[in-house]
C-alpha atoms as a PDB file:
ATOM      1  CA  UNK A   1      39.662 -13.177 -33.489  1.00  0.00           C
ATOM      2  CA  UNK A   2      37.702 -15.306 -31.510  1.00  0.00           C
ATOM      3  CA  UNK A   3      39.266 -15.159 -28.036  1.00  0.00           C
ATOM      4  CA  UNK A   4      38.551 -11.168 -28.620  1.00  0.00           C
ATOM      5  CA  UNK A   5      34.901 -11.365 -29.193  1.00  0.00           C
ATOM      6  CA  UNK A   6      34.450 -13.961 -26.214  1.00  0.00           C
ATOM      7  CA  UNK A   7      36.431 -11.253 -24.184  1.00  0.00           C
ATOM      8  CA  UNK A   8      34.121  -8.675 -25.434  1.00  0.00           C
ATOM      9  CA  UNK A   9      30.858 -10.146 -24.525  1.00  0.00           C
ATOM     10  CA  UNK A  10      32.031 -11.618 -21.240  1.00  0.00           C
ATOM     11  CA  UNK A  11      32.830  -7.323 -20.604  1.00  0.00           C
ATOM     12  CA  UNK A  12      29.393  -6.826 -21.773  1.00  0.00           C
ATOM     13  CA  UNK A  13      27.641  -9.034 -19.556  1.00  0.00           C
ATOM     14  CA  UNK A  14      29.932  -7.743 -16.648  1.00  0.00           C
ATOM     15  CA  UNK A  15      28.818  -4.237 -17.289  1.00  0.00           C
ATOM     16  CA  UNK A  16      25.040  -4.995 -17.171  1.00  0.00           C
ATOM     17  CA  UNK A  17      25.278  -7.004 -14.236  1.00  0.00           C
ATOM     18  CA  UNK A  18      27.214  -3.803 -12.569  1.00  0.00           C
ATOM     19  CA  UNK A  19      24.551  -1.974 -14.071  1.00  0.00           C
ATOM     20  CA  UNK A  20      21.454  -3.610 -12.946  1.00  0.00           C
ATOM     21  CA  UNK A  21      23.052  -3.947  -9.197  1.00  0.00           C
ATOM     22  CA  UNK A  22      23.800  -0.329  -9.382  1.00  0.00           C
ATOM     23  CA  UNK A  23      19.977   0.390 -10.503  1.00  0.00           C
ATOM     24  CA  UNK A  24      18.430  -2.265  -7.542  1.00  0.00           C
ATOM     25  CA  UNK A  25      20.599  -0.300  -4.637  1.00  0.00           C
ATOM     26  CA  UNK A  26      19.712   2.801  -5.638  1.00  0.00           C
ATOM     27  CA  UNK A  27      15.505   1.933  -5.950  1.00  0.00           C
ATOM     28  CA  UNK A  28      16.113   0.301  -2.574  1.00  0.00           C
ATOM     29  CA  UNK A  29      17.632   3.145  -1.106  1.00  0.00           C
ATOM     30  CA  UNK A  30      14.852   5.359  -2.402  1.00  0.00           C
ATOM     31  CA  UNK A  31      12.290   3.162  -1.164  1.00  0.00           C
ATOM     32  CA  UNK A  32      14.311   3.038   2.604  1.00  0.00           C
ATOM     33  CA  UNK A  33      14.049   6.554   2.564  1.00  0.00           C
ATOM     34  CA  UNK A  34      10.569   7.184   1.273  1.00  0.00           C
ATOM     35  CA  UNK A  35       9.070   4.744   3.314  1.00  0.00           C
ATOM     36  CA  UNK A  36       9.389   6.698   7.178  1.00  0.00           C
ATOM     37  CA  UNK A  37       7.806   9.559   6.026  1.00  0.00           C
ATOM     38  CA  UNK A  38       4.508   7.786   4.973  1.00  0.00           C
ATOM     39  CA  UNK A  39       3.564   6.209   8.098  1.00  0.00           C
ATOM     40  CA  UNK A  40       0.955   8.565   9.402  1.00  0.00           C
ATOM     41  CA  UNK A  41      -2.512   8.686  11.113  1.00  0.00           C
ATOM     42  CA  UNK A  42      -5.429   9.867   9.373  1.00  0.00           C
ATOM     43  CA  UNK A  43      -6.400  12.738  11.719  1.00  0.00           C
ATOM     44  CA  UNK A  44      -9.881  12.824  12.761  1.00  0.00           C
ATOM     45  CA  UNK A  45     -12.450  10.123  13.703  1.00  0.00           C
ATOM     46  CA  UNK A  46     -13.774   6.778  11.782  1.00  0.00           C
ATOM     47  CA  UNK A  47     -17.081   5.310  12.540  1.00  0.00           C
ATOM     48  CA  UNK A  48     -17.449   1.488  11.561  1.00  0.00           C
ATOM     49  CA  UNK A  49     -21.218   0.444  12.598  1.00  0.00           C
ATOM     50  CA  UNK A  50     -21.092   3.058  15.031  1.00  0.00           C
ATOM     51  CA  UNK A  51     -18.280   2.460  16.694  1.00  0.00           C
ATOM     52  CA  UNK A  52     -15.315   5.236  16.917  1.00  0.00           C
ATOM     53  CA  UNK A  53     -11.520   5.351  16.044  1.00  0.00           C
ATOM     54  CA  UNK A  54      -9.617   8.512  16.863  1.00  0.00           C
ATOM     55  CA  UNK A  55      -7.299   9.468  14.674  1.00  0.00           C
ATOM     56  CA  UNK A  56      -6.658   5.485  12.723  1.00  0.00           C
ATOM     57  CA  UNK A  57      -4.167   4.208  11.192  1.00  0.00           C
ATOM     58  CA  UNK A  58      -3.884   0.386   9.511  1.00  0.00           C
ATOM     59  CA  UNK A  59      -6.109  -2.056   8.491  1.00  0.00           C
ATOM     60  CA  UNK A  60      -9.828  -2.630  10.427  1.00  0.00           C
ATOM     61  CA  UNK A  61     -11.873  -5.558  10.216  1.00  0.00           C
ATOM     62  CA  UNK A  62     -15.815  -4.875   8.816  1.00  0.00           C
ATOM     63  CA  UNK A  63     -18.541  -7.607   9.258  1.00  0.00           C
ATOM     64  CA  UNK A  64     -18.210 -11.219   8.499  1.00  0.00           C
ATOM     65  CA  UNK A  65     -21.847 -11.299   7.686  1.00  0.00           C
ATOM     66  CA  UNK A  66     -23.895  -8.160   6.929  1.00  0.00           C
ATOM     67  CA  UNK A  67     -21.706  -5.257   5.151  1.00  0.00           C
ATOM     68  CA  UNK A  68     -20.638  -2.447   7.888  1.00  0.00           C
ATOM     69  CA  UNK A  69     -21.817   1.109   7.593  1.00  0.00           C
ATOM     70  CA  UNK A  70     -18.580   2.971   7.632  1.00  0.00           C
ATOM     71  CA  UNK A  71     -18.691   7.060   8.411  1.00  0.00           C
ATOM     72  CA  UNK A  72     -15.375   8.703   7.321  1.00  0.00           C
ATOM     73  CA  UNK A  73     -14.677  11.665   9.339  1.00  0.00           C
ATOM     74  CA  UNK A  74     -11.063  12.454   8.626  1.00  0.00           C
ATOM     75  CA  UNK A  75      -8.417  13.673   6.341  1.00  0.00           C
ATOM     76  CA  UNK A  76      -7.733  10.625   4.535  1.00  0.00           C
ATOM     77  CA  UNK A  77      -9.132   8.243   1.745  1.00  0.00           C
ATOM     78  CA  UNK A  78     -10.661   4.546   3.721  1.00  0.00           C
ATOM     79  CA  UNK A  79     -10.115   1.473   1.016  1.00  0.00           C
ATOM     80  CA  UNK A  80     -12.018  -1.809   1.371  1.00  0.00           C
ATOM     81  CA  UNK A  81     -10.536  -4.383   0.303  1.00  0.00           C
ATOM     82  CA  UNK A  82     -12.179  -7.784  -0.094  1.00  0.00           C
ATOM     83  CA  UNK A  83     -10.100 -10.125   2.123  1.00  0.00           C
ATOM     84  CA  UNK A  84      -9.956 -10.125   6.007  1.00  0.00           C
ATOM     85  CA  UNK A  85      -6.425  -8.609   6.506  1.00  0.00           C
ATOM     86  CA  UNK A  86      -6.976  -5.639   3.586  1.00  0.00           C
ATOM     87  CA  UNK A  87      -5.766  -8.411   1.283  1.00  0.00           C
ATOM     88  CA  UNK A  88      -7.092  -9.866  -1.703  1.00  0.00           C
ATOM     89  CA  UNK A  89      -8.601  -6.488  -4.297  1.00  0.00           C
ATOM     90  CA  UNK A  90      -9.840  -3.119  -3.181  1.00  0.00           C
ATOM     91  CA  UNK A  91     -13.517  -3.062  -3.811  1.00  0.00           C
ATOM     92  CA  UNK A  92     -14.026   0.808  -3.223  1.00  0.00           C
ATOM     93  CA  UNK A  93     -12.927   3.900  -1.278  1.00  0.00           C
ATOM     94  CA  UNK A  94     -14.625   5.396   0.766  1.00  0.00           C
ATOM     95  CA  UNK A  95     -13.629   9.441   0.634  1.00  0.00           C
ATOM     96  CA  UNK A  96     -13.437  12.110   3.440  1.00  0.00           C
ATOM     97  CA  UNK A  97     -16.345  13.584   4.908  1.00  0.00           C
ATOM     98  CA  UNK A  98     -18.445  10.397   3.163  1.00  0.00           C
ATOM     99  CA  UNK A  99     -20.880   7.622   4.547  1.00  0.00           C
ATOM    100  CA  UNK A 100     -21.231   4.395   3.070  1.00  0.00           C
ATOM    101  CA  UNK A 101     -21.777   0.992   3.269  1.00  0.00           C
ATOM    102  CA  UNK A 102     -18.432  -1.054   3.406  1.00  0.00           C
ATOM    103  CA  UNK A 103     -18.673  -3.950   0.628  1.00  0.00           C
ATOM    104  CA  UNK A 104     -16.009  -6.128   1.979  1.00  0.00           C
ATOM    105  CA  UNK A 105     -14.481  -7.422   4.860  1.00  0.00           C
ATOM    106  CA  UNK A 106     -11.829  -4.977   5.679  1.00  0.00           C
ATOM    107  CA  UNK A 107     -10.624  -1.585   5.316  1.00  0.00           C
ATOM    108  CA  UNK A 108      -7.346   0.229   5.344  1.00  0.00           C
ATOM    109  CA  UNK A 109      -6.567   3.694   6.363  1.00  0.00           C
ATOM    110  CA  UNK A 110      -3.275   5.919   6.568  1.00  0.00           C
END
């Protein structure tokens, strides 16, 4: 009686390992293929204290010690976040066709 229900949860624990290595490929795979199609350029031009960027893409740097007046001019949503790198916490967006003052010390656009 015993040996059987050591056999039977060894099976179990077999099955959910299967089961949760089934379930990681397949949200890997869906992230592999998701991921291509999201790497595109805002279209249009962002103004950071005046300064233009055609059609950006990735993180920019604002100012270290004043905030940066930051004129969005394209199709897609600027974020500032409140580290250097667009790390840390976004702080606000900044949405298309908007001006505003950049509260933080980078921003990130796709």
């Amino acid at each position: 009686m015993r040996m059987r229900m050591r056999m039977g949860m060894g099976m179990r624990m077999k099955v959910r390992r299967t089961a949760g290595l089934l379930g990681a490929c397949a949200a890997a795979a869906a992230l592999a293929l998701a991921t291509p199609g999201t790497a595109q350029a805002a279209h249009g031009v962002l103004f950071i204290d005046g300064a233009p960027n055609h059609d950006p893409s990735g993180c920019f740097p604002l100012g270290d010690f004043a905030p940066s007046e930051v004129a969005n001019f394209t199709d897609g949503v600027a974020w500032v976040w409140d580290g250097a790198n667009c790390d840390g916490r976004v702080v606000h967006p900044i949405l298309p066709g908007r001006t505003a003052i950049g509260h933080g010390r980078s921003l990130f656009i796709e």
